[in-house]
PDB file of N, CA and C in Angstrom:
ATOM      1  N   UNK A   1     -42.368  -8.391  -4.928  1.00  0.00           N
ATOM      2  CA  UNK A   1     -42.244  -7.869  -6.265  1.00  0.00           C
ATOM      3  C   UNK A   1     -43.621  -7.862  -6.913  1.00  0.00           C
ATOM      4  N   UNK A   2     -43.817  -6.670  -7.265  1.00  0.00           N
ATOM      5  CA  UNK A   2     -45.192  -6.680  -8.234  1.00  0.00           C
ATOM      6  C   UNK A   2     -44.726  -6.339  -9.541  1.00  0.00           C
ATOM      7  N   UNK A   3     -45.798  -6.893 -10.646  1.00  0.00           N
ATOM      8  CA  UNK A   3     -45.863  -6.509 -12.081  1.00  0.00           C
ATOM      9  C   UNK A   3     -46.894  -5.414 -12.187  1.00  0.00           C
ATOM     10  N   UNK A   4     -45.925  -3.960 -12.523  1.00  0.00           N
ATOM     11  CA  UNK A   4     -47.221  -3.100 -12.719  1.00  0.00           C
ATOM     12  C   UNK A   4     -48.003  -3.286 -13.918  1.00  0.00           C
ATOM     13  N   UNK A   5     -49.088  -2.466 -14.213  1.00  0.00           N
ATOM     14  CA  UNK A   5     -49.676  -2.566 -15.721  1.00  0.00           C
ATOM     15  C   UNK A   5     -49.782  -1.002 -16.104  1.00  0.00           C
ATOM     16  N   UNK A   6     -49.408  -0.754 -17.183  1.00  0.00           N
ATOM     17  CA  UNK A   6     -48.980   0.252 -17.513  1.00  0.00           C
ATOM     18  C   UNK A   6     -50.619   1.380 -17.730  1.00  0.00           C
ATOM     19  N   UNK A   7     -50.798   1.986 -17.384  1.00  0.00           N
ATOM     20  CA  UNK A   7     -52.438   2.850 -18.058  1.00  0.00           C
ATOM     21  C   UNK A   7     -51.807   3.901 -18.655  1.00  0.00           C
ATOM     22  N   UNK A   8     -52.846   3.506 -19.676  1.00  0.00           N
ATOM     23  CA  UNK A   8     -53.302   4.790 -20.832  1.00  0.00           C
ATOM     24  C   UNK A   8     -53.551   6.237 -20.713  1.00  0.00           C
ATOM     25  N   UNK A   9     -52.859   6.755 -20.864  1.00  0.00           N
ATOM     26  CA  UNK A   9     -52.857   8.542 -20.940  1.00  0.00           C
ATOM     27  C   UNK A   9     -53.995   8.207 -22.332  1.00  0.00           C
ATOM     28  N   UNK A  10     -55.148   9.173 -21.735  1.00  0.00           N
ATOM     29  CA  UNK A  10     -55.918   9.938 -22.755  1.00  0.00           C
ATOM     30  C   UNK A  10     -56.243  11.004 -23.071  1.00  0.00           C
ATOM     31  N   UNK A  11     -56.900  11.604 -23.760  1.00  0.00           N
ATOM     32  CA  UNK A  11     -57.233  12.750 -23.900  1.00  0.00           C
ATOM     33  C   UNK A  11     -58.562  13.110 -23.324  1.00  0.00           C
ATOM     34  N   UNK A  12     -59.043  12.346 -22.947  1.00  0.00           N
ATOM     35  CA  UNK A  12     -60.137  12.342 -21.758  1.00  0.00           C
ATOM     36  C   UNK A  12     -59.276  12.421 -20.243  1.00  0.00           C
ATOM     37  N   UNK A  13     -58.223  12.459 -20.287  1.00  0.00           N
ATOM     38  CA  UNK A  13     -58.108  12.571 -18.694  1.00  0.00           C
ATOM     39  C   UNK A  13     -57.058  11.216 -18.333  1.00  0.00           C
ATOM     40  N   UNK A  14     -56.348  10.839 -17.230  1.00  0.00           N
ATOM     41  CA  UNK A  14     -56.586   9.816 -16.159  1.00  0.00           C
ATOM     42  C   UNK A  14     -56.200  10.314 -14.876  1.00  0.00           C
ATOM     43  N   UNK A  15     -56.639   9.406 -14.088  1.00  0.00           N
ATOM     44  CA  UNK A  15     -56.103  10.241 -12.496  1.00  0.00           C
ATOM     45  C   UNK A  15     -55.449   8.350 -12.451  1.00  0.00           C
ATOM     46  N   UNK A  16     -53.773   8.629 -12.251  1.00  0.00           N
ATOM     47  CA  UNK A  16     -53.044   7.599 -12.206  1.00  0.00           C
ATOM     48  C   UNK A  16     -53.407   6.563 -11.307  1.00  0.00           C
ATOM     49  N   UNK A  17     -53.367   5.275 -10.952  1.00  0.00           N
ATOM     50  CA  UNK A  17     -53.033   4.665  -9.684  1.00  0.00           C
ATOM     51  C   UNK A  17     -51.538   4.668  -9.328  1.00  0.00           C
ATOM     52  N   UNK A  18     -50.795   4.656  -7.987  1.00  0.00           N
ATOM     53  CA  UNK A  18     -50.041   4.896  -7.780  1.00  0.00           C
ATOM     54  C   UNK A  18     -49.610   3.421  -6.914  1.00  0.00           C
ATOM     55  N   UNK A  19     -48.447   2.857  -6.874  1.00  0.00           N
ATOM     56  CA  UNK A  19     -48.304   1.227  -5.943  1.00  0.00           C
ATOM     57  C   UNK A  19     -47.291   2.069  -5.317  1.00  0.00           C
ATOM     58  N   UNK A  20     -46.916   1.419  -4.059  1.00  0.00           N
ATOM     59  CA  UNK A  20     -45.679   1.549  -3.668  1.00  0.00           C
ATOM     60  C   UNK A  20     -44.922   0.742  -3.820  1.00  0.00           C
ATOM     61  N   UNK A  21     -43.421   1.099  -4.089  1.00  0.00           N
ATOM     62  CA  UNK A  21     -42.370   0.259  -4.440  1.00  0.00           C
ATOM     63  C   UNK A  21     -42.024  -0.879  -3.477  1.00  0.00           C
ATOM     64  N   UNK A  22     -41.594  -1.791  -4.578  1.00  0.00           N
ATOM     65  CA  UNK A  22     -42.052  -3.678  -3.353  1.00  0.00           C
ATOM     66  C   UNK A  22     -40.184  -3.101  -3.308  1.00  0.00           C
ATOM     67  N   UNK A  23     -40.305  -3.787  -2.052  1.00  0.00           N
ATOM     68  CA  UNK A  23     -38.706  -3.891  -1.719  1.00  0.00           C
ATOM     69  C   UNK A  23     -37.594  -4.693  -2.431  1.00  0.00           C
ATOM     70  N   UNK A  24     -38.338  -5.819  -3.351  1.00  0.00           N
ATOM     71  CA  UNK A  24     -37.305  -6.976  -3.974  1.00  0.00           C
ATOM     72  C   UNK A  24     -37.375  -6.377  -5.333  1.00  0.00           C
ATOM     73  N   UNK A  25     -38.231  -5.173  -5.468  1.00  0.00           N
ATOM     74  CA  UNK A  25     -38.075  -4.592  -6.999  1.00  0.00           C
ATOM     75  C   UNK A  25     -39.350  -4.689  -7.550  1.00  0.00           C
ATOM     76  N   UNK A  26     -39.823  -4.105  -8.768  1.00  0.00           N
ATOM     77  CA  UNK A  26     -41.032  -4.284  -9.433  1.00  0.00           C
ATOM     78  C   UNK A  26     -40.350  -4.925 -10.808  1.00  0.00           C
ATOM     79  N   UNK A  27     -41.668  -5.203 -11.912  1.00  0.00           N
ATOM     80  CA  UNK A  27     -41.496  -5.075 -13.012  1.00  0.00           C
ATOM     81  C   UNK A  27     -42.852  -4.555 -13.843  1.00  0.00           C
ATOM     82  N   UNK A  28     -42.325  -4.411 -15.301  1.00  0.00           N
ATOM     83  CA  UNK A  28     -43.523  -3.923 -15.688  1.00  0.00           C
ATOM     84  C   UNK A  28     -43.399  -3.917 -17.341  1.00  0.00           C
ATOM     85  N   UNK A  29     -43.974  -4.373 -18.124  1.00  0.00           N
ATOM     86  CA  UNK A  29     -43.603  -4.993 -19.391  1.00  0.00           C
ATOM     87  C   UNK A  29     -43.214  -3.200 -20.014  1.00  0.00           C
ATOM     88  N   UNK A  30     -42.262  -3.840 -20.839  1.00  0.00           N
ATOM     89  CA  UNK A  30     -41.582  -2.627 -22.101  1.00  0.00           C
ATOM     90  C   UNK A  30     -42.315  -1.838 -23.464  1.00  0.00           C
ATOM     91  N   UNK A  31     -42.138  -0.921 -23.769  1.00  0.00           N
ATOM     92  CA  UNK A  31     -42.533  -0.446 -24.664  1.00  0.00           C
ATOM     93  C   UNK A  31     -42.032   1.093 -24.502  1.00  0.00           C
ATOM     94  N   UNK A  32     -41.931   1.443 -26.465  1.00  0.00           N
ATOM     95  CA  UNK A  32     -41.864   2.778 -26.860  1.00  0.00           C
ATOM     96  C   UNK A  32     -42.374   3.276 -26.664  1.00  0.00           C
ATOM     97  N   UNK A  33     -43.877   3.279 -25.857  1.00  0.00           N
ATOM     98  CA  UNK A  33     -44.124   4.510 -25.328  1.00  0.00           C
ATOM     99  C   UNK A  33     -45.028   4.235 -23.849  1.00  0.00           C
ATOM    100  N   UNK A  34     -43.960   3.709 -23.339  1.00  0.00           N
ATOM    101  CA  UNK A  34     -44.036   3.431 -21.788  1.00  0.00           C
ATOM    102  C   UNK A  34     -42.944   4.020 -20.695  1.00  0.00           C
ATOM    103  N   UNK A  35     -43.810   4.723 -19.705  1.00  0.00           N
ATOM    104  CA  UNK A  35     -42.973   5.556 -18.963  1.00  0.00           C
ATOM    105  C   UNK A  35     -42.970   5.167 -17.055  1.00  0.00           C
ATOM    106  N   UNK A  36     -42.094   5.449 -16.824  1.00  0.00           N
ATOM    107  CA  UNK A  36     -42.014   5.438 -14.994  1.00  0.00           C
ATOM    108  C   UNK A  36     -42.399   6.780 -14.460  1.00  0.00           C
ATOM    109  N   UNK A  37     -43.667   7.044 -13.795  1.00  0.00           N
ATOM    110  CA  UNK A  37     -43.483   8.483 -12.820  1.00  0.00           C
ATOM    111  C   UNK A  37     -43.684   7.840 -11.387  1.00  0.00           C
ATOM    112  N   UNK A  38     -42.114   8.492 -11.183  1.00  0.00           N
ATOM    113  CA  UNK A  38     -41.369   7.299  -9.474  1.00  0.00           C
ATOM    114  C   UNK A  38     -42.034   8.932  -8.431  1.00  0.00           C
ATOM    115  N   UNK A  39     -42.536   9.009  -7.297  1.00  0.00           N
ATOM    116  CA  UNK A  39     -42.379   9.867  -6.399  1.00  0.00           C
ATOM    117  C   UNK A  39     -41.550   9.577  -4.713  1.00  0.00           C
ATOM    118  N   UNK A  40     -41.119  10.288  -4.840  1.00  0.00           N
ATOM    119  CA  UNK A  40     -40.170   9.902  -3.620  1.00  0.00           C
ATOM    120  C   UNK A  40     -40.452  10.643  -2.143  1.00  0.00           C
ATOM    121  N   UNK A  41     -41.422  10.381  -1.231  1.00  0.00           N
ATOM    122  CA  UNK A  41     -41.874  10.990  -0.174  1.00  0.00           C
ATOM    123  C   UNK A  41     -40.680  10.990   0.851  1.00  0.00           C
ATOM    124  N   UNK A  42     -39.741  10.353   0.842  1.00  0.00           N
ATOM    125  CA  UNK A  42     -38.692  10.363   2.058  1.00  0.00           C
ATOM    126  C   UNK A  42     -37.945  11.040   2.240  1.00  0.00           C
ATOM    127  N   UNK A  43     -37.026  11.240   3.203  1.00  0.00           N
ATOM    128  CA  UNK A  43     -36.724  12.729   3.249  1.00  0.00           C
ATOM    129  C   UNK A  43     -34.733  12.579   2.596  1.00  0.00           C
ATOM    130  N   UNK A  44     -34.527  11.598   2.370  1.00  0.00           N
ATOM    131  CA  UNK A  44     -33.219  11.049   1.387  1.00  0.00           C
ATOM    132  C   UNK A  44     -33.551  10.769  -0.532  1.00  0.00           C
ATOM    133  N   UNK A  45     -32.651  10.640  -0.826  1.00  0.00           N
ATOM    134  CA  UNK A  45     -32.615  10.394  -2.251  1.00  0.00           C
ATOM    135  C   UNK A  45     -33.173   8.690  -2.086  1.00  0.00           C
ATOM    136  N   UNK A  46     -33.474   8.714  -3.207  1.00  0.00           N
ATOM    137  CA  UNK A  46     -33.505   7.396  -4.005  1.00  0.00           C
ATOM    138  C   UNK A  46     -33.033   7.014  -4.983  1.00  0.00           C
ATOM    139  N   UNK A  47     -32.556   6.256  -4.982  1.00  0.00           N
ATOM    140  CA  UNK A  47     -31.839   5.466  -6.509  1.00  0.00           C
ATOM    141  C   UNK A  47     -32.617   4.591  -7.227  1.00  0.00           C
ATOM    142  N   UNK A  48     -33.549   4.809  -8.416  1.00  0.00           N
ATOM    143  CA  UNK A  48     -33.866   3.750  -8.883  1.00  0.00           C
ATOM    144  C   UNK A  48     -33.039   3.223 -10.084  1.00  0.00           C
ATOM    145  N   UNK A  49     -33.221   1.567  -9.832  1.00  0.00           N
ATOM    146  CA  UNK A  49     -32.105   0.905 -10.751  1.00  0.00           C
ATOM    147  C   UNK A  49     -33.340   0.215 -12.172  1.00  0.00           C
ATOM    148  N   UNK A  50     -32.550   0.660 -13.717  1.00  0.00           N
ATOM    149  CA  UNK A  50     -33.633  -0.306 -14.732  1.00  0.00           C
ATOM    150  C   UNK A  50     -32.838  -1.109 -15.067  1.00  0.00           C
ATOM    151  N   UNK A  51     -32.744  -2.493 -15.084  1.00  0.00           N
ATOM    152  CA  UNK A  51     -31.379  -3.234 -15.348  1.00  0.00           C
ATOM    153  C   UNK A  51     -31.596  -3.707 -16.695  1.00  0.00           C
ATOM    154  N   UNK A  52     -31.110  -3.407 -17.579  1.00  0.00           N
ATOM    155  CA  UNK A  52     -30.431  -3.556 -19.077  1.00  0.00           C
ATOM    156  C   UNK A  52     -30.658  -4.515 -19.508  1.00  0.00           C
ATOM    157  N   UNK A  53     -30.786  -5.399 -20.535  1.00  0.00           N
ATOM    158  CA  UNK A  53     -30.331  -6.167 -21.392  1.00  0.00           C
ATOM    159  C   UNK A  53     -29.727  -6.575 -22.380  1.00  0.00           C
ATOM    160  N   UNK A  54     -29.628  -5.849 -23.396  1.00  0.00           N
ATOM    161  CA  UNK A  54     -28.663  -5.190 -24.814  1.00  0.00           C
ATOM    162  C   UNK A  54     -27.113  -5.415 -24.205  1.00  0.00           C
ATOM    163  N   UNK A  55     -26.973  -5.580 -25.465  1.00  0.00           N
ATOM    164  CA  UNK A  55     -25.182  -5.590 -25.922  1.00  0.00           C
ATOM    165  C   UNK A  55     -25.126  -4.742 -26.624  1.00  0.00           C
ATOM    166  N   UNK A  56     -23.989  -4.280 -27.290  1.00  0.00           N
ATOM    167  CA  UNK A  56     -23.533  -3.841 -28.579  1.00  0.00           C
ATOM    168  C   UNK A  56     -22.839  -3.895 -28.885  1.00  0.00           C
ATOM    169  N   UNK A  57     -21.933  -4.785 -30.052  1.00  0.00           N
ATOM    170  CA  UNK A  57     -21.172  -5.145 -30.376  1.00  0.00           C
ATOM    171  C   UNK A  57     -20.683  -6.193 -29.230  1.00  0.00           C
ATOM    172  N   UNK A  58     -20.888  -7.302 -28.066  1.00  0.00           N
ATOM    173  CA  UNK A  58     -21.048  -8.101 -27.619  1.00  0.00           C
ATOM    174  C   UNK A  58     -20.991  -7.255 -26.350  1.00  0.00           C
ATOM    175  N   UNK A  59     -20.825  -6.135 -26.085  1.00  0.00           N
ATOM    176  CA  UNK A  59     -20.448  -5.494 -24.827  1.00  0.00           C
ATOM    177  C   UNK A  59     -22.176  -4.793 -24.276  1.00  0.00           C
ATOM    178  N   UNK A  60     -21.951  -5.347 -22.981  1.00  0.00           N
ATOM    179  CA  UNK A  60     -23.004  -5.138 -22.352  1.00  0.00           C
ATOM    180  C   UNK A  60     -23.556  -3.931 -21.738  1.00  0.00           C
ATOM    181  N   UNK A  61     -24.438  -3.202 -22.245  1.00  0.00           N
ATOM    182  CA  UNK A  61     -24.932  -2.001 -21.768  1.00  0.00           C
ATOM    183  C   UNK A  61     -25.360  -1.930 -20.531  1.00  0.00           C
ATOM    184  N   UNK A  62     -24.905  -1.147 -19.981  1.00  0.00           N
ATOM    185  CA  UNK A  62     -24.757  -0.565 -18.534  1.00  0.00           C
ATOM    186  C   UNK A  62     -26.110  -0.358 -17.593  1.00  0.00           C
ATOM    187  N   UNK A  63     -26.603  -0.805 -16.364  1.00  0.00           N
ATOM    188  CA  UNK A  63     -27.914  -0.497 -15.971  1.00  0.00           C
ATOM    189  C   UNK A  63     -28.043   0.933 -15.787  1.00  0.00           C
ATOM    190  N   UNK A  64     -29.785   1.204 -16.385  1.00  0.00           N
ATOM    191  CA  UNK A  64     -29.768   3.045 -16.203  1.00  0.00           C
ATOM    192  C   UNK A  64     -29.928   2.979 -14.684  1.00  0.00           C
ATOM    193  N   UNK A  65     -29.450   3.964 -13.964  1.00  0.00           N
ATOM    194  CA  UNK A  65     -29.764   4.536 -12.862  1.00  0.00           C
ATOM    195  C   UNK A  65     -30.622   6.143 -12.568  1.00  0.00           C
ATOM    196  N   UNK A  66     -31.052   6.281 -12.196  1.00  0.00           N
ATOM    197  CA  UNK A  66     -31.900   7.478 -11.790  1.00  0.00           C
ATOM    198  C   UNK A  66     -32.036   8.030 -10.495  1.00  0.00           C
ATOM    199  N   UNK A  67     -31.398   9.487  -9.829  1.00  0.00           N
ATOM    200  CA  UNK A  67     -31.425   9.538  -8.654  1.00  0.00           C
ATOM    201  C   UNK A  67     -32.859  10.331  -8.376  1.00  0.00           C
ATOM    202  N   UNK A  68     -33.712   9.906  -7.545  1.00  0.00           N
ATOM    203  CA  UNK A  68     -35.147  10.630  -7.228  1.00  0.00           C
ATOM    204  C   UNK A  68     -34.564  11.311  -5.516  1.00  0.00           C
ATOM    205  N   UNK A  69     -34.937  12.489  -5.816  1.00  0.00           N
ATOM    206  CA  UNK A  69     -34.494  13.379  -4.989  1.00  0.00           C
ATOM    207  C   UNK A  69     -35.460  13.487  -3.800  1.00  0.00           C
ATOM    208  N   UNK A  70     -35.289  13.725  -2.614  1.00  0.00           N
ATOM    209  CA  UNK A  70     -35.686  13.899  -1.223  1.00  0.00           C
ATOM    210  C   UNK A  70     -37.240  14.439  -1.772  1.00  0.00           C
ATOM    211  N   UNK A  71     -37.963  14.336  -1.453  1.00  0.00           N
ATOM    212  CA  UNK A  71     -39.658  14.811  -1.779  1.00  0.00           C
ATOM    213  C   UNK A  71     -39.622  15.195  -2.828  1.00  0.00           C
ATOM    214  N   UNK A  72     -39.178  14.759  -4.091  1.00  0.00           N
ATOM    215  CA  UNK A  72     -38.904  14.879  -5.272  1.00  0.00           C
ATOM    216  C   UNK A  72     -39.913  13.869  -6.536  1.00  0.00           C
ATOM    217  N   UNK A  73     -39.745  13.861  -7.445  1.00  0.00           N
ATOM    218  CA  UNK A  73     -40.496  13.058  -8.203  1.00  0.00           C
ATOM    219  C   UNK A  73     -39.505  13.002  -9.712  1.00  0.00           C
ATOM    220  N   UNK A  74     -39.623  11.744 -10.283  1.00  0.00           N
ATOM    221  CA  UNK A  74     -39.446  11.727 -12.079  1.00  0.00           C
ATOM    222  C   UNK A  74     -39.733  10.794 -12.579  1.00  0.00           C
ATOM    223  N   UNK A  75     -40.040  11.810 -13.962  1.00  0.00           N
ATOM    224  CA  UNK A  75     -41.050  10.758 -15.370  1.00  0.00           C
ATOM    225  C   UNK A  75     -39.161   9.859 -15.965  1.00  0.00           C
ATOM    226  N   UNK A  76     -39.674   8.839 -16.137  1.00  0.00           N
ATOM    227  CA  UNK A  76     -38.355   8.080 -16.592  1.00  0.00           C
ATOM    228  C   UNK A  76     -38.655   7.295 -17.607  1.00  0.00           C
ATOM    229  N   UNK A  77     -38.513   7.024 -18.750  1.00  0.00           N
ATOM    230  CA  UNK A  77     -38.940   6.477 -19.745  1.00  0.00           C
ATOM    231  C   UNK A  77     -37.861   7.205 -21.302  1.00  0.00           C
ATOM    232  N   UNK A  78     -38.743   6.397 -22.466  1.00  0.00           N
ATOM    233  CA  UNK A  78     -39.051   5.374 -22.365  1.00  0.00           C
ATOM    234  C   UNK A  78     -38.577   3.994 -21.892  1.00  0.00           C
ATOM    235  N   UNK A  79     -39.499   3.345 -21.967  1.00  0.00           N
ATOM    236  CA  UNK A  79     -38.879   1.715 -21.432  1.00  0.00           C
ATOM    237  C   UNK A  79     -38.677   0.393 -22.507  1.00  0.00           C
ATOM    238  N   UNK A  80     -37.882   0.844 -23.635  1.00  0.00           N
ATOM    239  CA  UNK A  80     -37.799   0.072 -25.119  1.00  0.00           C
ATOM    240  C   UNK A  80     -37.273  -1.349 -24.489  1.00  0.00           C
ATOM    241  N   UNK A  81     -38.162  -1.650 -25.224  1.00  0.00           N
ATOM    242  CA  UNK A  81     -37.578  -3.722 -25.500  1.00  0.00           C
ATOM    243  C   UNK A  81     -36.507  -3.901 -25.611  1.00  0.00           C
ATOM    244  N   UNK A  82     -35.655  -3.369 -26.764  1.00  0.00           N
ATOM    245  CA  UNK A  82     -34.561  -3.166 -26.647  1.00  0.00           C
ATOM    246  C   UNK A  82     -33.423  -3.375 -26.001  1.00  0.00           C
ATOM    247  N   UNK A  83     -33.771  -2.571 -25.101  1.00  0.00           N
ATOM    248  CA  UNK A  83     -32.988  -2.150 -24.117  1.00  0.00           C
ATOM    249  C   UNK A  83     -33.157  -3.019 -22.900  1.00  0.00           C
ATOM    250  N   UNK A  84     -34.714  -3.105 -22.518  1.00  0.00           N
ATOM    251  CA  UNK A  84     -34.942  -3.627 -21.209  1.00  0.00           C
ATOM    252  C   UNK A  84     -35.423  -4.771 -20.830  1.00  0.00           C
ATOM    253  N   UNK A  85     -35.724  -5.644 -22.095  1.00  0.00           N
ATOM    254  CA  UNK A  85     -36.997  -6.623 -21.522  1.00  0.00           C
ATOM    255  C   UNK A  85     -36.252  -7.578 -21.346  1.00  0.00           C
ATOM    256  N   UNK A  86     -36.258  -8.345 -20.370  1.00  0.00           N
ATOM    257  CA  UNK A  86     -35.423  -9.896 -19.815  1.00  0.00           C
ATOM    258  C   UNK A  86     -35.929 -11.130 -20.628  1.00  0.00           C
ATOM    259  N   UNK A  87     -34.811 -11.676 -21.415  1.00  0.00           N
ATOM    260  CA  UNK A  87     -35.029 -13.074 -21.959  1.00  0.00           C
ATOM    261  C   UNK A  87     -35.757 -13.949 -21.075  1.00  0.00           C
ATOM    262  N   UNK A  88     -36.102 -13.876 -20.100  1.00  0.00           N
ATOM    263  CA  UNK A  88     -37.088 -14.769 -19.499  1.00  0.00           C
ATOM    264  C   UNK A  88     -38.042 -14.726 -19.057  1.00  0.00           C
ATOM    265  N   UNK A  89     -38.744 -13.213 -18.690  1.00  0.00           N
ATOM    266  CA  UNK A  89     -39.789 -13.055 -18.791  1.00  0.00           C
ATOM    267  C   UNK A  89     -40.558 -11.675 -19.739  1.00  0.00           C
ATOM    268  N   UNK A  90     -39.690 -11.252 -20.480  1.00  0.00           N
ATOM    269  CA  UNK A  90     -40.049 -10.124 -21.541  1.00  0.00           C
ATOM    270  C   UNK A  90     -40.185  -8.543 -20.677  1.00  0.00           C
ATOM    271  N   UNK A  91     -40.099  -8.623 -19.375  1.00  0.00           N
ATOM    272  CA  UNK A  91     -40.333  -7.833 -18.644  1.00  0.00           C
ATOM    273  C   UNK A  91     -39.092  -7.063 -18.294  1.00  0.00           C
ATOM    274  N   UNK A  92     -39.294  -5.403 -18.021  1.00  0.00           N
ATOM    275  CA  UNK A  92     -38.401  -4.806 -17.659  1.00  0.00           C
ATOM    276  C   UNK A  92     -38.644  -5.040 -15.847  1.00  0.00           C
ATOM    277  N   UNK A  93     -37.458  -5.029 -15.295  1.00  0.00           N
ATOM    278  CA  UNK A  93     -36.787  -5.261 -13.922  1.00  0.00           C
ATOM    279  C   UNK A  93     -36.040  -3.790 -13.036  1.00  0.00           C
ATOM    280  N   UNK A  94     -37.072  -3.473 -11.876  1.00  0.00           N
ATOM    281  CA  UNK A  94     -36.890  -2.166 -11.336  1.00  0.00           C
ATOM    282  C   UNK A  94     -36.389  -2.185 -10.362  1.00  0.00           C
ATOM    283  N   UNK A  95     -35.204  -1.561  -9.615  1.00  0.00           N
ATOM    284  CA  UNK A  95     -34.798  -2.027  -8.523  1.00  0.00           C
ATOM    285  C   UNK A  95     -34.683  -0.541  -7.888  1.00  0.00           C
ATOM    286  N   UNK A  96     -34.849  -0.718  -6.167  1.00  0.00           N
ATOM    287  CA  UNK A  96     -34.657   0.715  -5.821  1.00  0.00           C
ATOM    288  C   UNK A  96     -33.489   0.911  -4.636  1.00  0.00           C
ATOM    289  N   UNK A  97     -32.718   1.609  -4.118  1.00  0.00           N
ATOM    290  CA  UNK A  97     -31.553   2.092  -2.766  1.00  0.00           C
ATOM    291  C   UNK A  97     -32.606   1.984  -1.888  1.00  0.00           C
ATOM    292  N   UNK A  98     -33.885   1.983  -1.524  1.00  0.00           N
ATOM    293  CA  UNK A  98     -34.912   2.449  -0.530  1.00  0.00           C
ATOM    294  C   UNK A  98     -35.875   2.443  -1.327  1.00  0.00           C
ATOM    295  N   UNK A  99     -37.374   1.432  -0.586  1.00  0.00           N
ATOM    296  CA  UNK A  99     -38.185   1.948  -1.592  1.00  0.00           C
ATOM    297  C   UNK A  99     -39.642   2.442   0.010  1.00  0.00           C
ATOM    298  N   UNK A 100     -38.635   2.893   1.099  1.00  0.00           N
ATOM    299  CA  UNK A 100     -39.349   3.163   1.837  1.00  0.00           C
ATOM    300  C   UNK A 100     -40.515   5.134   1.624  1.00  0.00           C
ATOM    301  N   UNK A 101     -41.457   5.062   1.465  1.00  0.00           N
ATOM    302  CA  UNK A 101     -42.140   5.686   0.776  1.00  0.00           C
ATOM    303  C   UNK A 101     -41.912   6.415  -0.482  1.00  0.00           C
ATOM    304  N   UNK A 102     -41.458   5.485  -1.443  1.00  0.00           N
ATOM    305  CA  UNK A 102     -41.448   5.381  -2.820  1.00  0.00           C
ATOM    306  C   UNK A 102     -42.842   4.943  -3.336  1.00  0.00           C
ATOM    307  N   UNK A 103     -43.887   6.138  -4.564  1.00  0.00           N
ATOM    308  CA  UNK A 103     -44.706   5.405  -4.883  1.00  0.00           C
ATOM    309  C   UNK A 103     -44.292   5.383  -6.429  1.00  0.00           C
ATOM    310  N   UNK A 104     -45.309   3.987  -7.330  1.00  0.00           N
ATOM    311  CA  UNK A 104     -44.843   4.740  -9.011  1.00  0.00           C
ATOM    312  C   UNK A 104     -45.874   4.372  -9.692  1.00  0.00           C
ATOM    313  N   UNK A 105     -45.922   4.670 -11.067  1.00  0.00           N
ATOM    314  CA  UNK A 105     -47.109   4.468 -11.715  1.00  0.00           C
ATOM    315  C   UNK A 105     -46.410   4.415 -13.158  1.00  0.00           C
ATOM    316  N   UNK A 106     -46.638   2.926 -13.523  1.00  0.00           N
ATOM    317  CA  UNK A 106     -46.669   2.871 -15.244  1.00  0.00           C
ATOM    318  C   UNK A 106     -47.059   3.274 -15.976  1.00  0.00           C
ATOM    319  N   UNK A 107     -46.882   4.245 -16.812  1.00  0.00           N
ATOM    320  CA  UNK A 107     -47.827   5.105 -17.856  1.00  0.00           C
ATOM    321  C   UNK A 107     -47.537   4.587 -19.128  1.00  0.00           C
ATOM    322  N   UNK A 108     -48.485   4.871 -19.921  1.00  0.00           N
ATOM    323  CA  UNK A 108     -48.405   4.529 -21.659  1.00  0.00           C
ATOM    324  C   UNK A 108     -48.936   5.676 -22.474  1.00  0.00           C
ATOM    325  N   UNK A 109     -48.479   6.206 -23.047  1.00  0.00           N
ATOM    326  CA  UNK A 109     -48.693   7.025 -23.890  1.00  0.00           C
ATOM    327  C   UNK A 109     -48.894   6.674 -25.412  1.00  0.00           C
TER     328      UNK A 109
END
């Protein structure tokens, strides 16, 4: 499991770094204007899992899922506190079906 760090979109440019997806999951701290761009080189889908934290009204909101398509790619965000960050380490928690040539990159806008 790695903690990504999210980089700055500027108006100067960035050319992303890209990790590949750890098999036990990533994480990568939350924010309104923090995004996932997952690419999926394999020749199957991928499922990536963001697992939730929120209630509402004591009922527990559902983990988002996202299917990344066979040589496919998607921007997934945002990643609100809210919603995602774990009472124990403030961090949102990424899980994938395969993260065999899965790469991703934390963005911040």
């Amino acid at each position: 499991m790695a903690i990504l760090t999210a980089q700055a979109v500027s108006l100067a440019g960035i050319n992303p770094t890209y990790a590949n997806a750890a098999s036990g999951g990533d994480k990568v701290s939350p924010g309104d204007r923090t995004f996932l761009h997952v690419k999926n080189g394999a020749g199957a889908p991928v499922t990536l899992t963001l697992t939730t934290t929120a209630d509402v009204r004591g009922q527990a909101v559902a983990n988002v899922t996202v299917s990344v398509p066979a040589s496919g790619e998607r921007m997934i965000g945002p990643l609100s506190r809210d919603l995602f960050a774990s009472p124990s380490d403030g961090l949102v928690a990424i899980g994938y079906s395969s993260n065999t040539s899965v790469t991703l990159a934390a963005l911040r806008i």
